[in-house]
PDB file of N, CA and C in Angstrom:
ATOM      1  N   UNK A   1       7.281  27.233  10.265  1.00  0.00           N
ATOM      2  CA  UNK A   1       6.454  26.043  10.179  1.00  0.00           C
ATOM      3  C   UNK A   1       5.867  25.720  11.544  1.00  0.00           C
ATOM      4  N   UNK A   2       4.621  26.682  11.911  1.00  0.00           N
ATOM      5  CA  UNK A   2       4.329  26.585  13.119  1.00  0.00           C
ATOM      6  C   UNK A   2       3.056  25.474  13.078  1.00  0.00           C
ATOM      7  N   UNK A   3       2.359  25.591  14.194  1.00  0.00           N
ATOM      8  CA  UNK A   3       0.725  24.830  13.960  1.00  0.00           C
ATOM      9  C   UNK A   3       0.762  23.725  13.447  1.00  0.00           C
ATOM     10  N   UNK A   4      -0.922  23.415  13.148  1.00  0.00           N
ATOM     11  CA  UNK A   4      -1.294  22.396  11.932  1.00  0.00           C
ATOM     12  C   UNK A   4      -1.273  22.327  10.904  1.00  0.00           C
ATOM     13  N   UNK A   5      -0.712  23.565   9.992  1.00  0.00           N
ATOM     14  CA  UNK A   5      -1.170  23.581   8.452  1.00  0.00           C
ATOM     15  C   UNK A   5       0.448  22.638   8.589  1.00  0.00           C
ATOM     16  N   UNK A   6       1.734  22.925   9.097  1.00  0.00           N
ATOM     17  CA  UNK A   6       2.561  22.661   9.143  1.00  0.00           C
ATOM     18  C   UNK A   6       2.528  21.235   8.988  1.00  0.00           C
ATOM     19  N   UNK A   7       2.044  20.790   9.614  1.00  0.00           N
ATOM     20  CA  UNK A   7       1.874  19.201   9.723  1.00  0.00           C
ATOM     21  C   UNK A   7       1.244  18.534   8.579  1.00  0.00           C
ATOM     22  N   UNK A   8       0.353  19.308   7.703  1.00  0.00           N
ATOM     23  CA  UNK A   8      -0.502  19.233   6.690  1.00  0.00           C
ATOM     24  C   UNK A   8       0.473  18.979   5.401  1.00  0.00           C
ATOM     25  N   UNK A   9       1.709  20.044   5.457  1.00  0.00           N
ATOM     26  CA  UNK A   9       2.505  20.077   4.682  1.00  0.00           C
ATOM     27  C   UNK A   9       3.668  19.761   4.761  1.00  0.00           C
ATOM     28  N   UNK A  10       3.682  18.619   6.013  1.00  0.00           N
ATOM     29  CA  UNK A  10       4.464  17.571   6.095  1.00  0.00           C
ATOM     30  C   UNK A  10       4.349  16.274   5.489  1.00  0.00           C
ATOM     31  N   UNK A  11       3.456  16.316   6.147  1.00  0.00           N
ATOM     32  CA  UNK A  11       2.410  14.825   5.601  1.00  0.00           C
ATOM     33  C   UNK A  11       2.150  14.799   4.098  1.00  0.00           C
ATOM     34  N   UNK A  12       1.867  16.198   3.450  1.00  0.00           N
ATOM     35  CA  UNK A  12       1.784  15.884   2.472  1.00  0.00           C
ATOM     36  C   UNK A  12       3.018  15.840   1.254  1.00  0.00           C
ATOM     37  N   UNK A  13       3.948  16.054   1.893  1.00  0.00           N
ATOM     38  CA  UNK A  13       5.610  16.047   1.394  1.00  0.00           C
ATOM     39  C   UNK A  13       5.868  14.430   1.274  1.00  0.00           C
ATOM     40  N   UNK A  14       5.382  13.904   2.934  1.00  0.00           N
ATOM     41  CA  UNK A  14       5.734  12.500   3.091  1.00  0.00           C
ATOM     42  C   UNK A  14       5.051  11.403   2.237  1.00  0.00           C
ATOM     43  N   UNK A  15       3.249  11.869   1.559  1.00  0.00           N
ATOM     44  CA  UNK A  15       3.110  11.293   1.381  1.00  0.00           C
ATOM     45  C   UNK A  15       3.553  11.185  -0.388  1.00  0.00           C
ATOM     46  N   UNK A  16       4.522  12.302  -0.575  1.00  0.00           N
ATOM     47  CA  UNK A  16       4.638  12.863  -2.179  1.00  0.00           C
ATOM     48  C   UNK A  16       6.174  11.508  -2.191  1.00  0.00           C
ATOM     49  N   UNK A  17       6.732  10.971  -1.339  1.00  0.00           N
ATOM     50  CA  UNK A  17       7.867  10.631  -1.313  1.00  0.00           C
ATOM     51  C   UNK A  17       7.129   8.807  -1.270  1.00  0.00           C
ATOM     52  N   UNK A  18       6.278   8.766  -0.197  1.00  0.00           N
ATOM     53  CA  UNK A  18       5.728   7.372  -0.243  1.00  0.00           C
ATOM     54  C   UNK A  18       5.207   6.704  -1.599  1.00  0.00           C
ATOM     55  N   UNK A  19       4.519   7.798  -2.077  1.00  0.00           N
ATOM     56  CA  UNK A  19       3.791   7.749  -3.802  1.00  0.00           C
ATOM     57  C   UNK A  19       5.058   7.100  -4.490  1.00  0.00           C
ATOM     58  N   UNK A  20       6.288   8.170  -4.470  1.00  0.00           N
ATOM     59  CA  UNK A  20       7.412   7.718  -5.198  1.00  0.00           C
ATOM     60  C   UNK A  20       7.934   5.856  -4.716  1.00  0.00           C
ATOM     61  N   UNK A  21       7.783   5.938  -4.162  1.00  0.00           N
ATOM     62  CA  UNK A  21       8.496   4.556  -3.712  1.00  0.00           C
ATOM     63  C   UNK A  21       7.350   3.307  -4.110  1.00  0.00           C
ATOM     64  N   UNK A  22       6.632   3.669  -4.027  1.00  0.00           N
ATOM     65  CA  UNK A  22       5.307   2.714  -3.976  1.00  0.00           C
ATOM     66  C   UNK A  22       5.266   2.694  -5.698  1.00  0.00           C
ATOM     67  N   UNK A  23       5.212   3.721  -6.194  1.00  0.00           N
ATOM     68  CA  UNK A  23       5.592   3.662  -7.985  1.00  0.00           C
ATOM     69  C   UNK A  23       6.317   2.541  -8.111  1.00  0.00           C
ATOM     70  N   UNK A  24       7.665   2.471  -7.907  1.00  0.00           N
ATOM     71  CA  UNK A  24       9.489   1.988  -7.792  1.00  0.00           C
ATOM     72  C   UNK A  24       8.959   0.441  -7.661  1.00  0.00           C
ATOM     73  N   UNK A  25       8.272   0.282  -6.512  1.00  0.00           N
ATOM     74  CA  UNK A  25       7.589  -1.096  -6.026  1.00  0.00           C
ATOM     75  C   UNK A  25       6.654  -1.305  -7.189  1.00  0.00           C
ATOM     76  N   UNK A  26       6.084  -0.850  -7.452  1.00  0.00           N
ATOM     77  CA  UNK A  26       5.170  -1.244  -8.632  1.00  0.00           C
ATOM     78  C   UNK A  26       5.341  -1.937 -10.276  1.00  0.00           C
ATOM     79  N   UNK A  27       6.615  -0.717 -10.366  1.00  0.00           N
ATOM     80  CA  UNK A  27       7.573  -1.072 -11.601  1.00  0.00           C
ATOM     81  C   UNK A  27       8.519  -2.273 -11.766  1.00  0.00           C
ATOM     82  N   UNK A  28       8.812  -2.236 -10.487  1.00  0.00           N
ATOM     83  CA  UNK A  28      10.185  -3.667 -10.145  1.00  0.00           C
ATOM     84  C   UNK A  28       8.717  -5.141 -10.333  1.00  0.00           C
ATOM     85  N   UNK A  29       7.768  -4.882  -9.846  1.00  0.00           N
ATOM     86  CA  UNK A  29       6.583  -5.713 -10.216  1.00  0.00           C
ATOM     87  C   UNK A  29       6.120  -6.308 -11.373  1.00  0.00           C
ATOM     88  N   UNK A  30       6.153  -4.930 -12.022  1.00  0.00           N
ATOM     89  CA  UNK A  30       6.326  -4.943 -13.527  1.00  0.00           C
ATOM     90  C   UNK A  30       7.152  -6.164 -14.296  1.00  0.00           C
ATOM     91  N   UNK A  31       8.013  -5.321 -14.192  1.00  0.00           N
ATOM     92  CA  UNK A  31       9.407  -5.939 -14.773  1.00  0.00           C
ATOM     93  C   UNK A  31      10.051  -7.240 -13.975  1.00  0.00           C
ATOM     94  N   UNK A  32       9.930  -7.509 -13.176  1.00  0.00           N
ATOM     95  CA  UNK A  32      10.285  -8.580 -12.601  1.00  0.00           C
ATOM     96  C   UNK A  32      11.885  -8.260 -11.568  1.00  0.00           C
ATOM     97  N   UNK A  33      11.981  -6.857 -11.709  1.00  0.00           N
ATOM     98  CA  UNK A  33      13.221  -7.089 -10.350  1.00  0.00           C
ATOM     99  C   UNK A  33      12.807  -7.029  -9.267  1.00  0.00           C
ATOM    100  N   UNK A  34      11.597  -6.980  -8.821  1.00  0.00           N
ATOM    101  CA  UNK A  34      11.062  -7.380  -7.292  1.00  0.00           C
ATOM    102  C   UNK A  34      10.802  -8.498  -7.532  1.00  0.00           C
ATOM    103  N   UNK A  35      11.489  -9.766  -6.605  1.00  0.00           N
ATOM    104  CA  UNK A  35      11.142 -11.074  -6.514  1.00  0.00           C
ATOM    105  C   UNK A  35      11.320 -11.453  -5.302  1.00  0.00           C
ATOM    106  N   UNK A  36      11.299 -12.760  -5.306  1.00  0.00           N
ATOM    107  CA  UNK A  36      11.387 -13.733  -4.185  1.00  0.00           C
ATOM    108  C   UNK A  36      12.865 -12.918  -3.635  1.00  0.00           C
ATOM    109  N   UNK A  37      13.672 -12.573  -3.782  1.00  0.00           N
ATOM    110  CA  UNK A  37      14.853 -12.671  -3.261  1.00  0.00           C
ATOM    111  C   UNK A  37      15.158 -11.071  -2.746  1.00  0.00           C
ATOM    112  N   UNK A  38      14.402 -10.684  -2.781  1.00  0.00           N
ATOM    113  CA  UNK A  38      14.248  -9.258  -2.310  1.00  0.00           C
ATOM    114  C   UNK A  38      12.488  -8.702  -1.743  1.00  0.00           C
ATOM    115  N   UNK A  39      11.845  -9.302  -2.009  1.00  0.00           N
ATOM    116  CA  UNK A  39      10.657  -9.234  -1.426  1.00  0.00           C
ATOM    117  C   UNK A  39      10.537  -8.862   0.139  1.00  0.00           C
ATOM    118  N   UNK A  40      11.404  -9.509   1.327  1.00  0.00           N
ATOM    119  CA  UNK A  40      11.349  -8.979   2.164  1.00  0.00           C
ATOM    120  C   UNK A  40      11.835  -7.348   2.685  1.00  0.00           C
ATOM    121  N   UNK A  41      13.364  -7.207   1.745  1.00  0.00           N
ATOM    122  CA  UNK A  41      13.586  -5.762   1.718  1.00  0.00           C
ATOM    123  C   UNK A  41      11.820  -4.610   1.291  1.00  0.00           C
ATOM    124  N   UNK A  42      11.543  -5.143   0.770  1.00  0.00           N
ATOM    125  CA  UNK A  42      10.448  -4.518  -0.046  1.00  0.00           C
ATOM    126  C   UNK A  42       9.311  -4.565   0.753  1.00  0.00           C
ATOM    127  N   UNK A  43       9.250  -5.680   1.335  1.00  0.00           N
ATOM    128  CA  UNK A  43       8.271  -5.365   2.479  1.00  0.00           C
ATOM    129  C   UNK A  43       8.479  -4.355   3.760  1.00  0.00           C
ATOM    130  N   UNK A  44       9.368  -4.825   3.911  1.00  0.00           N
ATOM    131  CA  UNK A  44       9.687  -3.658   5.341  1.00  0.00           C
ATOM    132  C   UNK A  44       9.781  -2.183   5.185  1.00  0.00           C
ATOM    133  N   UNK A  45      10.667  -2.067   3.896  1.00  0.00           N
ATOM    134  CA  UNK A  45      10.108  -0.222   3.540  1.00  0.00           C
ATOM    135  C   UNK A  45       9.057  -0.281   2.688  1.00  0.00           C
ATOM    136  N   UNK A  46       8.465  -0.737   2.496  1.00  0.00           N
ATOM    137  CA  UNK A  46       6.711  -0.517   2.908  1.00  0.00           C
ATOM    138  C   UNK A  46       5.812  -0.349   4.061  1.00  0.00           C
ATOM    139  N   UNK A  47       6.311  -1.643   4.905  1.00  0.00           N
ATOM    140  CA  UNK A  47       5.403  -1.248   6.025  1.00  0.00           C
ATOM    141  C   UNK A  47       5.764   0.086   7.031  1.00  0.00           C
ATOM    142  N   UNK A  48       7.384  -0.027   6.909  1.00  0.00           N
ATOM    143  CA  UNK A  48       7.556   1.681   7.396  1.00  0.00           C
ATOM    144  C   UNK A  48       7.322   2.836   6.680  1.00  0.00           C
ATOM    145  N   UNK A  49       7.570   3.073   5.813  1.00  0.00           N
ATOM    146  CA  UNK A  49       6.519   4.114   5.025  1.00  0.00           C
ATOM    147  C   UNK A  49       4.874   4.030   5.133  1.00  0.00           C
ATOM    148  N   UNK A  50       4.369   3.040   5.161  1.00  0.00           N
ATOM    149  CA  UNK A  50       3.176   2.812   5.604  1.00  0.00           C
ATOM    150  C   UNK A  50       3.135   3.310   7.056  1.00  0.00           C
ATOM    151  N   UNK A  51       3.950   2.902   8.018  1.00  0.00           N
ATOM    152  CA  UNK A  51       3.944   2.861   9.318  1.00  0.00           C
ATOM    153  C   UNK A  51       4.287   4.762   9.836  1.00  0.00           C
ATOM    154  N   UNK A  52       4.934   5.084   8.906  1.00  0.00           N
ATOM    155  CA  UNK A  52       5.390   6.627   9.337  1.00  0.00           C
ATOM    156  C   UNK A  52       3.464   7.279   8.663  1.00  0.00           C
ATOM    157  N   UNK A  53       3.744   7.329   7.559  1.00  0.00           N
ATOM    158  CA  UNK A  53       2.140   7.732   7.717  1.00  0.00           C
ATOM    159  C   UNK A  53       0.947   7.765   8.189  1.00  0.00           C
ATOM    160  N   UNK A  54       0.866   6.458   8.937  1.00  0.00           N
ATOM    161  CA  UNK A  54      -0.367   6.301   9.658  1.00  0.00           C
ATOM    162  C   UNK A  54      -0.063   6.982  11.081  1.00  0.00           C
ATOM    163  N   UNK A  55       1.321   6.516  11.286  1.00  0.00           N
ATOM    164  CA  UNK A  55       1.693   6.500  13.120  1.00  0.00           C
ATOM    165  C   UNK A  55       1.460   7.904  12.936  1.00  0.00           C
ATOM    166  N   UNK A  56       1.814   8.994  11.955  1.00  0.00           N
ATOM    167  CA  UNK A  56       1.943  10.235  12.139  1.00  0.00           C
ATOM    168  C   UNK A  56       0.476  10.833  12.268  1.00  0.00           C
ATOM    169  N   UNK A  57      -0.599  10.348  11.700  1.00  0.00           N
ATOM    170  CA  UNK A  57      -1.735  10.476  12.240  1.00  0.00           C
ATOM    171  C   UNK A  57      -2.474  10.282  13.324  1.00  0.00           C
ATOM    172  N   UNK A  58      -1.993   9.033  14.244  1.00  0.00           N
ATOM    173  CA  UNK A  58      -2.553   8.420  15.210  1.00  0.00           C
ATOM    174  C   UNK A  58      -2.155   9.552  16.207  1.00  0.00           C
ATOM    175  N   UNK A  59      -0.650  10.003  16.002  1.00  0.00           N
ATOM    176  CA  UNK A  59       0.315  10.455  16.932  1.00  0.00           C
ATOM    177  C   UNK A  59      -0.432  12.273  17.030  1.00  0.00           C
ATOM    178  N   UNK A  60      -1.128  12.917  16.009  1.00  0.00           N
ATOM    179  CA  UNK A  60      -1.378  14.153  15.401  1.00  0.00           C
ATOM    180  C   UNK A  60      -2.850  13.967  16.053  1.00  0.00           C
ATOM    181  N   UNK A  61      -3.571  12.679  16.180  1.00  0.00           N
ATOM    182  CA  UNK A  61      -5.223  12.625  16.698  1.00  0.00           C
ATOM    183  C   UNK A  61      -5.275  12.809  18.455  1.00  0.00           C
ATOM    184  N   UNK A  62      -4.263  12.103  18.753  1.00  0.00           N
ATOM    185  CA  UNK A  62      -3.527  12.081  20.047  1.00  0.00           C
ATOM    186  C   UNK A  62      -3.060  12.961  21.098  1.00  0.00           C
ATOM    187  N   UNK A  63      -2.747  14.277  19.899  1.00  0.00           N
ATOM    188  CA  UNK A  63      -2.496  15.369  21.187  1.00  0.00           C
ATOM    189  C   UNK A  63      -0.934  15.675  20.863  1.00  0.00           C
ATOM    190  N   UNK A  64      -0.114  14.616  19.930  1.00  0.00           N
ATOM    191  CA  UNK A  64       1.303  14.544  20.158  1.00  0.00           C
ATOM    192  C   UNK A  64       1.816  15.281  18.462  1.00  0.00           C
ATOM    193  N   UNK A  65       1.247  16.386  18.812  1.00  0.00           N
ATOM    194  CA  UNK A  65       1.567  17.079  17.131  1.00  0.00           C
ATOM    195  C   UNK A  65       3.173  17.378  16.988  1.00  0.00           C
ATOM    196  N   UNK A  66       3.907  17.228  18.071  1.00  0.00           N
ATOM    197  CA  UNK A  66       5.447  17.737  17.456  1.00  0.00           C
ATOM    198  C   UNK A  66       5.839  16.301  17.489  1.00  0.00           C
ATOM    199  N   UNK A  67       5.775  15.181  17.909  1.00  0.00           N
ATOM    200  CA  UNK A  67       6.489  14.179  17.340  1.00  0.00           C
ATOM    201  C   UNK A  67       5.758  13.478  16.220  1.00  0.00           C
ATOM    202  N   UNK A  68       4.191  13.753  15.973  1.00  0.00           N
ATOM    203  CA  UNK A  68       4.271  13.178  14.546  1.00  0.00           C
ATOM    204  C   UNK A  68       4.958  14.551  13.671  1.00  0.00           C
ATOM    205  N   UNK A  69       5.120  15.520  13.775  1.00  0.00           N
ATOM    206  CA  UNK A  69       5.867  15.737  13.023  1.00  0.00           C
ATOM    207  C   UNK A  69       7.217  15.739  12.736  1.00  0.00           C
ATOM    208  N   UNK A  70       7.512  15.414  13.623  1.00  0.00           N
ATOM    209  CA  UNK A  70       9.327  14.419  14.077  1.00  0.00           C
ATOM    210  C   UNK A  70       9.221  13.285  13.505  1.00  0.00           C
ATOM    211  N   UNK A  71       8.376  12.609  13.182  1.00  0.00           N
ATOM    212  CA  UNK A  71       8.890  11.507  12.387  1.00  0.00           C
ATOM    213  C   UNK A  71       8.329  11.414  11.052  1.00  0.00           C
ATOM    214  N   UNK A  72       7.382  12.538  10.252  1.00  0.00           N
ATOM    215  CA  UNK A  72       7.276  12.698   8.995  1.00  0.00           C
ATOM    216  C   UNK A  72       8.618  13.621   8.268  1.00  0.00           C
ATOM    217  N   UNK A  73       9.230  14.095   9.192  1.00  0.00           N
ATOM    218  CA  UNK A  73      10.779  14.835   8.837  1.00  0.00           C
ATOM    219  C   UNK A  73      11.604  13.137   8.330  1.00  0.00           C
ATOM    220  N   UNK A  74      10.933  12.086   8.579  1.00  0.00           N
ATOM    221  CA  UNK A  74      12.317  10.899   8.416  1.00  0.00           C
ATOM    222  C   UNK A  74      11.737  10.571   6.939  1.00  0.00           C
ATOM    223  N   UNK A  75      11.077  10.940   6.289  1.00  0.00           N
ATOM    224  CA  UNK A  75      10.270  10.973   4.943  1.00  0.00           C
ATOM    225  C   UNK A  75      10.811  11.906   4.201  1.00  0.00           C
ATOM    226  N   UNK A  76      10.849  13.364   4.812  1.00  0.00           N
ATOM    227  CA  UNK A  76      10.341  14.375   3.911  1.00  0.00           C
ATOM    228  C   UNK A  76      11.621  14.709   3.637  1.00  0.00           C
ATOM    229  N   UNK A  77      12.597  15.015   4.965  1.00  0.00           N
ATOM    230  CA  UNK A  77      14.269  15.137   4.986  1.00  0.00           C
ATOM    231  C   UNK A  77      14.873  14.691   3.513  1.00  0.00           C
ATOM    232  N   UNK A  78      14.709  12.807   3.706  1.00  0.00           N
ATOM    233  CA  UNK A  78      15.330  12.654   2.431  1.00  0.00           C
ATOM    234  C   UNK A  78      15.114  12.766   1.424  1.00  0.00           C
ATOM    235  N   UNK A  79      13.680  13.422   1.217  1.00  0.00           N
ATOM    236  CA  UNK A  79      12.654  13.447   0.094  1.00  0.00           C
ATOM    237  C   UNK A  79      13.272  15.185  -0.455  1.00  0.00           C
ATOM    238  N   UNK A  80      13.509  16.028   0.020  1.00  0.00           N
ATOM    239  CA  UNK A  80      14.137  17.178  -0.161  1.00  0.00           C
ATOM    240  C   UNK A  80      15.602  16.967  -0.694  1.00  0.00           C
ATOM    241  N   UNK A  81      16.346  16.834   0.094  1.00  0.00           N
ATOM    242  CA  UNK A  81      17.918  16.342  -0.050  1.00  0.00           C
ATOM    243  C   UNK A  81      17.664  15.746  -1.839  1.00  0.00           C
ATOM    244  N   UNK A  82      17.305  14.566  -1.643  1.00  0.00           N
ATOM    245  CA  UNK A  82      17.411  14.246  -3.337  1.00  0.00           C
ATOM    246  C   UNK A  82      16.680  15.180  -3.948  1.00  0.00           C
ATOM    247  N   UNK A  83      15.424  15.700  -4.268  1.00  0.00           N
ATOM    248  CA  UNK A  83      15.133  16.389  -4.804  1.00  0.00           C
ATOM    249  C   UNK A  83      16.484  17.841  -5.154  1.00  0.00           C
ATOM    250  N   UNK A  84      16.887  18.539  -4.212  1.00  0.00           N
ATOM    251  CA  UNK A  84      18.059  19.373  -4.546  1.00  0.00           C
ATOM    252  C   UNK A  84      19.058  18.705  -4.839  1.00  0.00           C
ATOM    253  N   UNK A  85      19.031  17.404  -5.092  1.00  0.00           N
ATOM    254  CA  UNK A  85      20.405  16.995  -5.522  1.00  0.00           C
ATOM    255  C   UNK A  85      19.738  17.046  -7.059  1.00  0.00           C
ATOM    256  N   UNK A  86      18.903  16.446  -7.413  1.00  0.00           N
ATOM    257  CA  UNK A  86      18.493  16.323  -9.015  1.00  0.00           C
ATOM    258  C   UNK A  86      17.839  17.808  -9.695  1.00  0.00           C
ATOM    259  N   UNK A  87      18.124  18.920  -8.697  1.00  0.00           N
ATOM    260  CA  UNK A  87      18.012  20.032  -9.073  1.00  0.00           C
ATOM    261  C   UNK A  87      19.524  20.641  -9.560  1.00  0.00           C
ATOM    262  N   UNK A  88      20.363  20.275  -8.557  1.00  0.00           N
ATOM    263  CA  UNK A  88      21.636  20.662  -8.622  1.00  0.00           C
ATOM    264  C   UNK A  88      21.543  20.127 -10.240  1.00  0.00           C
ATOM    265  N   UNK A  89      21.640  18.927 -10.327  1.00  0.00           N
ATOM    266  CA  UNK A  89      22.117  17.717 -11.358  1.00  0.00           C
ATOM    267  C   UNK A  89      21.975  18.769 -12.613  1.00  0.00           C
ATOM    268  N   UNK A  90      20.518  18.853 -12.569  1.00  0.00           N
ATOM    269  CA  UNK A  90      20.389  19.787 -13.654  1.00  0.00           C
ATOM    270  C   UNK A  90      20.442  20.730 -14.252  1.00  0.00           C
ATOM    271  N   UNK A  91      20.790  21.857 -13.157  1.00  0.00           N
ATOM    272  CA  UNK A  91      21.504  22.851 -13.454  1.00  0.00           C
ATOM    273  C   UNK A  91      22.941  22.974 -13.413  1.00  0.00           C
ATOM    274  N   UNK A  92      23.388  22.146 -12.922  1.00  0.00           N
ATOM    275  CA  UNK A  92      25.188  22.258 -13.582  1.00  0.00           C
ATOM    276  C   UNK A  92      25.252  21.668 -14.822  1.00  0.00           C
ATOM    277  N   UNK A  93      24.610  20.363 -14.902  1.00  0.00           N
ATOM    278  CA  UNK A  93      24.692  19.659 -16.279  1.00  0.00           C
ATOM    279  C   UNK A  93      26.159  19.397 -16.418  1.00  0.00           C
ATOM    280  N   UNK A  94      26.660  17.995 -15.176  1.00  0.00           N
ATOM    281  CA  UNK A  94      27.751  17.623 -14.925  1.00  0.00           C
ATOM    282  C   UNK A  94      28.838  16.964 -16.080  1.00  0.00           C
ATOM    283  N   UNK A  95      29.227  16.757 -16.461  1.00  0.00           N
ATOM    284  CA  UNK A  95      30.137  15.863 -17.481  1.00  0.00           C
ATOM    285  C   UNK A  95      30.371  14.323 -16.550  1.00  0.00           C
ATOM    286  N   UNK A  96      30.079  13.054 -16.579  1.00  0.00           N
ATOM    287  CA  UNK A  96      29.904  12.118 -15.955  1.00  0.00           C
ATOM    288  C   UNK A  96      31.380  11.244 -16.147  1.00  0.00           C
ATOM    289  N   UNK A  97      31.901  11.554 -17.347  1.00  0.00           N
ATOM    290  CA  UNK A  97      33.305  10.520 -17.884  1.00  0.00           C
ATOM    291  C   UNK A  97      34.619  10.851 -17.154  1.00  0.00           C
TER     292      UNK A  97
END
C-alpha cells in the first residue's frame, strides 16, 4: 500500500464506514432512539468522522500524505476488525445459548 492510489483506498474504506454510521444516525432518527439525551454523543462522532475525512484531505492537499493516511487507519482499522468479525460470525454459525 504504497503512493496515492493507497490513500484513495483508504479514504474510500473510511468513507464506506462513515456511510455506515451516518445510516445508524439516521435510523435512531427514525425511530426515535436518538434524542435529547444522547444527541451530544451523536454529535461528536459525527463531527469526528466528519473531521477524520476532511482533515485527511486537507492533510493529503498539504504535502502530509503519510499522516492523512495515519489517521484514515482510525476509521478503516475498526471498519475491518468488525467486518472479519461478522465474517467469522458467519462462517462458524456460533450456537449463542
Amino acid at each position: 500500500m504504497f503512493g496515492i492510489n493507497a490513500f484513495w483506498w483508504l479514504w474510500g474504506g473510511a468513507a464506506l464506514v462513515a456511510a455506515v454510521i451516518l445510516y445508524f444516525f439516521l435510523i435512531g432518527l427514525a425511530d426515535g432512539s436518538v434524542s435529547s439525551f444522547n444527541a451530544g454523543l451523536w454529535t461528536t462522532i459525527l463531527l469526528v468522522v466528519g473531521g477524520i475525512l476532511l482533515g485527511s484531505l486537507v492533510l493529503r492537499s498539504g504535502g502530509h500524505l503519510g499522516l492523512a493516511k495515519g489517521i484514515l487507519w482510525l476509521l478503516v482499522g475498526p471498519g475491518l476488525l468488525y467486518g472479519l468479525f461478522l465474517i467469522i460470525i458467519l462462517i462458524a454459525n456460533p450456537r449463542w445459548n
